[in-house]
N, C-alpha and C. Protein backbone atom coordinates (compact mmCIF):
# COMPACT_ATOMS: atom_id res chain seq x y z
N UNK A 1 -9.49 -30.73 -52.62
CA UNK A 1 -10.52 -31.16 -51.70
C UNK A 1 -10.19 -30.67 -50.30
N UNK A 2 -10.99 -30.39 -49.49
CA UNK A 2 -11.07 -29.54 -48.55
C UNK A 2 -11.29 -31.00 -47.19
N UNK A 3 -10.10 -30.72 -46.19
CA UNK A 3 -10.23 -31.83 -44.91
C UNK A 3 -11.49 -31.92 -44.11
N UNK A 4 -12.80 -30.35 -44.46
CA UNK A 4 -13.45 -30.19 -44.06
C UNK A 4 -14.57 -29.33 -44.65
N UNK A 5 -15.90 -29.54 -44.54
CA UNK A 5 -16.70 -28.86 -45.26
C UNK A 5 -17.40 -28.00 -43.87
N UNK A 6 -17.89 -26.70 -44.44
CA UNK A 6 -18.78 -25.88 -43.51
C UNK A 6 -20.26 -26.24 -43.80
N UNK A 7 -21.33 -25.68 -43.15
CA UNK A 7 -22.34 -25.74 -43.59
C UNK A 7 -22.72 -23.81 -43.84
N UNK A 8 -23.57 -23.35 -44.50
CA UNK A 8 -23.71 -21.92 -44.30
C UNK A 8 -23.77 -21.06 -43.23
N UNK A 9 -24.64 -22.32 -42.36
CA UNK A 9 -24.63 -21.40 -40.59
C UNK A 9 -23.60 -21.56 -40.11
N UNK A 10 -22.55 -22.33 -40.26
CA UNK A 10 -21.04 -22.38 -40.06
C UNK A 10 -20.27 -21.18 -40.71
N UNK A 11 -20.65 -20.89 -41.97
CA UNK A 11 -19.84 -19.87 -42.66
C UNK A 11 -19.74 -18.81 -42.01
N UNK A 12 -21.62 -18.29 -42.22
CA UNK A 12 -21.99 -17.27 -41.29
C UNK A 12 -21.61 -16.87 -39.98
N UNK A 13 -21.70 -17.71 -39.01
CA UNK A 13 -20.85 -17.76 -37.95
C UNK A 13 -19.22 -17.32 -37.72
N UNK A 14 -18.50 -17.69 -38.66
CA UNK A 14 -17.15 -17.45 -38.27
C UNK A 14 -17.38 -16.32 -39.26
N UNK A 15 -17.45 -15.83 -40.22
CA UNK A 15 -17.94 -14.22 -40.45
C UNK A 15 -17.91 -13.50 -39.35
N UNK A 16 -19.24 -13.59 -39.06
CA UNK A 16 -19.57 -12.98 -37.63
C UNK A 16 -18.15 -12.27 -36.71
N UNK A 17 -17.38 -13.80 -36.64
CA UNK A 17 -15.72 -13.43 -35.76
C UNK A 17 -14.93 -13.23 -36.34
N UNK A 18 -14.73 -12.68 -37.49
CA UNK A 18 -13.35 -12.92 -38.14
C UNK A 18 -13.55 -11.55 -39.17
N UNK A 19 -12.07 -10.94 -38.77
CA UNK A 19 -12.10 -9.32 -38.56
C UNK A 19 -10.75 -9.06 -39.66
N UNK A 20 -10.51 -8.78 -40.75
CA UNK A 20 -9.44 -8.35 -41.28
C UNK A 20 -8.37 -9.29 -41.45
N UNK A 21 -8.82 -10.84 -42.38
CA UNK A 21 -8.12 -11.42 -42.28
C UNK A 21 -7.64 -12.41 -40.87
N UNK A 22 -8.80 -12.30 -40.26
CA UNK A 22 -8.76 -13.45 -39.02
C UNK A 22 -9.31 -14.87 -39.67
N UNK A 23 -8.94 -15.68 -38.99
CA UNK A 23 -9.35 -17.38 -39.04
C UNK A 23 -9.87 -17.62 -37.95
N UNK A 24 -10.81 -18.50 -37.45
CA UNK A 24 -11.28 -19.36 -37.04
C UNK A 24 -10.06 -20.68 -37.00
N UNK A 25 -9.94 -21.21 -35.41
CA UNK A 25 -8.74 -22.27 -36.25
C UNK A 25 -9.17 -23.42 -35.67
N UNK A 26 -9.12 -24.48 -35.37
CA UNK A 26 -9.25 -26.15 -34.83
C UNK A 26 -8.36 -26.98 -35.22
N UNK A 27 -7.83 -27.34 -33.76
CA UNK A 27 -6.93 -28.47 -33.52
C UNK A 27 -7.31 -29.78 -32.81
N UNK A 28 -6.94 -30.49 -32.54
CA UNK A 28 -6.95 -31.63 -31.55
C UNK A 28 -5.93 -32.16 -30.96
N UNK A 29 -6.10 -32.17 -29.67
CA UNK A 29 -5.59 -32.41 -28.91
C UNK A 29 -5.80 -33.97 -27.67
N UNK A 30 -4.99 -34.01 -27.06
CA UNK A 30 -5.27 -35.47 -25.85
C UNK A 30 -6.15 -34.53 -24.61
N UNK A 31 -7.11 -35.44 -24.90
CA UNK A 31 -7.88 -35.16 -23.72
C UNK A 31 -9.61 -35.25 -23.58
N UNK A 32 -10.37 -34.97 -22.49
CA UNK A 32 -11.43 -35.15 -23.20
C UNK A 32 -11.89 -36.19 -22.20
N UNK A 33 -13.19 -36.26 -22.43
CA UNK A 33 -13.75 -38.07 -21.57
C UNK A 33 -13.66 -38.84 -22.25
N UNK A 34 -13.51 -38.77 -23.91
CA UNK A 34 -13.38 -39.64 -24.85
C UNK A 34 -11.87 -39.81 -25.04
N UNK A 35 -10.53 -39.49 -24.93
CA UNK A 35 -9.63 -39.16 -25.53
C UNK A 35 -9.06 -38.58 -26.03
N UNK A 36 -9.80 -37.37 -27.29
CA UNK A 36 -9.25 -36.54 -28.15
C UNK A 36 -10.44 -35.59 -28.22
N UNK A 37 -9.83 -34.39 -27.74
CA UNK A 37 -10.60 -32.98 -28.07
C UNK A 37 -10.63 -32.22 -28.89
N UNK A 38 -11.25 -31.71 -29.32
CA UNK A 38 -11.24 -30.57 -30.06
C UNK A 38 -11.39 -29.03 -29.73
N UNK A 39 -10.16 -28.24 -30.42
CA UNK A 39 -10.00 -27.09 -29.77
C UNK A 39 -9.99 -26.14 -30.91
N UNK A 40 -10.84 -24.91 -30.65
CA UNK A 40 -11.55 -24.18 -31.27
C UNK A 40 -10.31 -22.61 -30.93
N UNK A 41 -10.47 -21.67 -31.87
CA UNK A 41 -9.32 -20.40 -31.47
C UNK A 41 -9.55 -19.40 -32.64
N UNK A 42 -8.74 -18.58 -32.52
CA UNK A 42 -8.63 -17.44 -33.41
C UNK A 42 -7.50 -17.54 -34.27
N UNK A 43 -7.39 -17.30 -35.21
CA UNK A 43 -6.10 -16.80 -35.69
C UNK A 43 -5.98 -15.62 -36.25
N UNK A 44 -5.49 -14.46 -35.53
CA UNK A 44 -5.30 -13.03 -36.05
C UNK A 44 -4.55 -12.91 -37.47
N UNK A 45 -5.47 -11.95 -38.33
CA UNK A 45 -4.62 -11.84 -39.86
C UNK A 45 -3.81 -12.87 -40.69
N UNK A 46 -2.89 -13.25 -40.94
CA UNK A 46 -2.20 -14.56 -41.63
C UNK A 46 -1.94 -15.31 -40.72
N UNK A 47 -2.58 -16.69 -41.04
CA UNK A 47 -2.07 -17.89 -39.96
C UNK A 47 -0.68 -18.27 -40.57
N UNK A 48 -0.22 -18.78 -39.35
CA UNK A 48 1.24 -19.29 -39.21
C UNK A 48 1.26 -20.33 -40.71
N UNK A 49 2.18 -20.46 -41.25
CA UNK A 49 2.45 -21.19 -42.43
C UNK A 49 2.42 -22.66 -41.89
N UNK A 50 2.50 -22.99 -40.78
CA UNK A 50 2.49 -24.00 -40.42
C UNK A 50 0.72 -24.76 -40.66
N UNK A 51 -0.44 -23.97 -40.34
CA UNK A 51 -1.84 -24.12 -40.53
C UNK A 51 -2.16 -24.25 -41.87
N UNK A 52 -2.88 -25.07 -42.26
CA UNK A 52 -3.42 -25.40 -43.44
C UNK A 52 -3.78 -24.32 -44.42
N UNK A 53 -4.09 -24.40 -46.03
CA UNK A 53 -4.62 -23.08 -46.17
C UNK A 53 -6.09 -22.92 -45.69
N UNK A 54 -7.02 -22.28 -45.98
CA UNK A 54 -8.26 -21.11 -44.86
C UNK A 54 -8.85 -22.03 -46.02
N UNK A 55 -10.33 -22.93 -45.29
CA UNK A 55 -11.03 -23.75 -46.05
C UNK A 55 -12.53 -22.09 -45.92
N UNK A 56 -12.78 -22.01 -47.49
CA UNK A 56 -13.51 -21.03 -47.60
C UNK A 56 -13.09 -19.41 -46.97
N UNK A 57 -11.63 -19.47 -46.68
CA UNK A 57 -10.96 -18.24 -46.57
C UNK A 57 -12.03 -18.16 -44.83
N UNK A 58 -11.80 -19.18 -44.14
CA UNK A 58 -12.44 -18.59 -42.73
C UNK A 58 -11.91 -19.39 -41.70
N UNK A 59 -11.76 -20.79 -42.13
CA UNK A 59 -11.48 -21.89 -41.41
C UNK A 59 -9.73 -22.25 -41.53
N UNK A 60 -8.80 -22.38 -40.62
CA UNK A 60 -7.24 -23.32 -40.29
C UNK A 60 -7.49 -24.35 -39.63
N UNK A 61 -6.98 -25.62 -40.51
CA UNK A 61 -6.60 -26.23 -39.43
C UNK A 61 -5.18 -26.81 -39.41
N UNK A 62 -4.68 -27.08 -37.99
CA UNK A 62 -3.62 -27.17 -37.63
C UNK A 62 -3.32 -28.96 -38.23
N UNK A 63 -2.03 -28.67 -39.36
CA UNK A 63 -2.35 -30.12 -40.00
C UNK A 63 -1.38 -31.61 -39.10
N UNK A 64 -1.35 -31.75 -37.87
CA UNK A 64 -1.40 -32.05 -37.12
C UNK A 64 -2.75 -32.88 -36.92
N UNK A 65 -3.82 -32.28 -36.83
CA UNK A 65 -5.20 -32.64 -36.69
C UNK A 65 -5.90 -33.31 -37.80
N UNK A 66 -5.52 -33.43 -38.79
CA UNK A 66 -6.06 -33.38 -40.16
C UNK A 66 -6.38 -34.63 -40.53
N UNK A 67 -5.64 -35.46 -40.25
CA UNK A 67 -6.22 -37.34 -39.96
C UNK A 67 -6.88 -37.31 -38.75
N UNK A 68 -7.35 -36.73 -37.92
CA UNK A 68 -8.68 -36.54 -37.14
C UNK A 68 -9.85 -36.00 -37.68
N UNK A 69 -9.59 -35.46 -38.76
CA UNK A 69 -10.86 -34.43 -38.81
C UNK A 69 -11.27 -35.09 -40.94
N UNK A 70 -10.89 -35.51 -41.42
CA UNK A 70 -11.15 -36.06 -42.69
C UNK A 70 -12.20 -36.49 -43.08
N UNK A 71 -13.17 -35.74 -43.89
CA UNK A 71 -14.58 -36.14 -43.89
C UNK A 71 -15.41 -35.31 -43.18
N UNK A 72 -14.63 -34.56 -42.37
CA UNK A 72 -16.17 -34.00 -41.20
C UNK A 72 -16.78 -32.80 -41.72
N UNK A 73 -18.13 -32.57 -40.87
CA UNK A 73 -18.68 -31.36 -41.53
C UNK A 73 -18.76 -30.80 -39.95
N UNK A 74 -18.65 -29.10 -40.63
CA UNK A 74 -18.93 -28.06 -39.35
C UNK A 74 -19.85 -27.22 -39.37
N UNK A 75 -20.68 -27.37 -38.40
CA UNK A 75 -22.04 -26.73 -38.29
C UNK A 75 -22.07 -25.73 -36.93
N UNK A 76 -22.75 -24.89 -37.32
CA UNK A 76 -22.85 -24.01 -36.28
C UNK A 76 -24.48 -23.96 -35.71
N UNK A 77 -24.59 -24.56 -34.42
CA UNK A 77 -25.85 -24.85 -33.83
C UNK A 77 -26.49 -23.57 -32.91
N UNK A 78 -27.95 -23.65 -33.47
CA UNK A 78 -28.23 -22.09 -32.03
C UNK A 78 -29.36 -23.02 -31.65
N UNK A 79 -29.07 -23.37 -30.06
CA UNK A 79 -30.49 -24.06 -29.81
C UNK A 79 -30.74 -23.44 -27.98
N UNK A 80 -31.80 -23.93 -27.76
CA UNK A 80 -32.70 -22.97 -26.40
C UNK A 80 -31.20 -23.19 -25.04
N UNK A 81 -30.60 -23.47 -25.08
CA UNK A 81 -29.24 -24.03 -24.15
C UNK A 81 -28.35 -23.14 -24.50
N UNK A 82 -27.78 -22.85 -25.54
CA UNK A 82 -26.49 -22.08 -26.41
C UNK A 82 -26.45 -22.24 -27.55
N UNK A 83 -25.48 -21.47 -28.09
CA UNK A 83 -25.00 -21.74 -29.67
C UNK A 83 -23.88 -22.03 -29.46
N UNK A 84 -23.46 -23.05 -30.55
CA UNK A 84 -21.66 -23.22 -30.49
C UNK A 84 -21.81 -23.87 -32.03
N UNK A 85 -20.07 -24.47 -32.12
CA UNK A 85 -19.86 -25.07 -33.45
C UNK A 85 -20.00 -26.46 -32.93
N UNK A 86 -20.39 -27.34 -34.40
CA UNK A 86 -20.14 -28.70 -33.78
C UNK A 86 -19.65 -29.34 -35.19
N UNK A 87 -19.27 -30.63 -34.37
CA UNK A 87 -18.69 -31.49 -35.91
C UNK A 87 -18.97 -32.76 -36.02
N UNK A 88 -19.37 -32.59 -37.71
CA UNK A 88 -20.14 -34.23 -37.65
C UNK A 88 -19.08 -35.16 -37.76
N UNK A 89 -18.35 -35.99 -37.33
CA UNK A 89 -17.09 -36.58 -37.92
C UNK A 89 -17.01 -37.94 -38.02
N UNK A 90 -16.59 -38.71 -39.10
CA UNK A 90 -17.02 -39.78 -39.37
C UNK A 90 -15.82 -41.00 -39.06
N UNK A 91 -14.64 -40.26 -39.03
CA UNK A 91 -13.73 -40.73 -38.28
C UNK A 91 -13.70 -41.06 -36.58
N UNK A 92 -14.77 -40.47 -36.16
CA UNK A 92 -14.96 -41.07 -34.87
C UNK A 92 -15.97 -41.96 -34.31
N UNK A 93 -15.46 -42.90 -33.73
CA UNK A 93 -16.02 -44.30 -33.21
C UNK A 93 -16.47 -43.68 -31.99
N UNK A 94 -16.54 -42.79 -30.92
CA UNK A 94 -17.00 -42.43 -29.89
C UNK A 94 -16.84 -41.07 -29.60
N UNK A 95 -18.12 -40.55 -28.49
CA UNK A 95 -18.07 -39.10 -28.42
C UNK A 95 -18.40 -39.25 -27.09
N UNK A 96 -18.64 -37.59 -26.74
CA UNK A 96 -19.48 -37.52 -25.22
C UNK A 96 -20.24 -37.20 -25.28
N UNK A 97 -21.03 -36.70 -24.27
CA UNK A 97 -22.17 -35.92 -24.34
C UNK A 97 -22.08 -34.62 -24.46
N UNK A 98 -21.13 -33.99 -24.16
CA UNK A 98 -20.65 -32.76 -24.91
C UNK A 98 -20.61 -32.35 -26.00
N UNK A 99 -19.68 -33.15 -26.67
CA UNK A 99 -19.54 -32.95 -28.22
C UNK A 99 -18.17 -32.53 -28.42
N UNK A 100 -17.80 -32.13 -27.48
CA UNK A 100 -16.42 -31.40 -27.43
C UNK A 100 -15.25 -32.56 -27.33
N UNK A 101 -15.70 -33.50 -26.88
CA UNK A 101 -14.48 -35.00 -27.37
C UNK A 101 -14.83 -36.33 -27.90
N UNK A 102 -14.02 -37.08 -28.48
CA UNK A 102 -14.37 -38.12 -29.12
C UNK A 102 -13.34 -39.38 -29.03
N UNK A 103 -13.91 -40.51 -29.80
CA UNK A 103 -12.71 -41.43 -29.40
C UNK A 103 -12.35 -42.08 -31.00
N UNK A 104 -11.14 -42.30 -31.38
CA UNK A 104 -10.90 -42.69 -32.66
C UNK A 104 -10.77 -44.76 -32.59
């Protein structure tokens, strides 16, 4: 079972970036208006053994993060403002208006 599910426009998306064995990676970190952020990156060719294995060979995550992120889904949004990734996560009791932090 996978710590995290994509949605297709998620798949598609990190396709898009990910070049010869690159990852897409997400961690979490302290910080945030909520507390805990989420941080989005690359990982060139083989991620560090330390990163989870590649959920759908696209996605790491740093398992560090992984009781943050349990249950969530990742979607990749294009709306009249920007496109970015977002995450539905059910482990979190609070967010911002960003989207980019949350509170456990």
């Amino acid at each position: 079972m996978n710590i995290v599910t994509l949605t297709q426009s998620a798949k598609d998306y990190m396709k898009s970036v990910c070049y010869n064995g690159d990852h897409v990676s997400l961690t979490v970190k302290s910080g945030g208006c909520s507390g805990m952020q989420y941080e989005w990156g690359l990982k060139y060719n083989k991620p560090d053994i330390n990163w989870s294995k590649p959920i759908d060979n696209l996605l790491v995550i740093d398992p560090l993060a992984e009781m943050y992120l349990i249950g969530s889904e990742v979607d990749y949004v294009n709306e009249l403002g920007g496109s970015f990734l977002t995450i539905r996560n059910p482990v979190s009791k609070s967010s911002c208006g960003c989207g980019e932090s949350f509170g456990v």
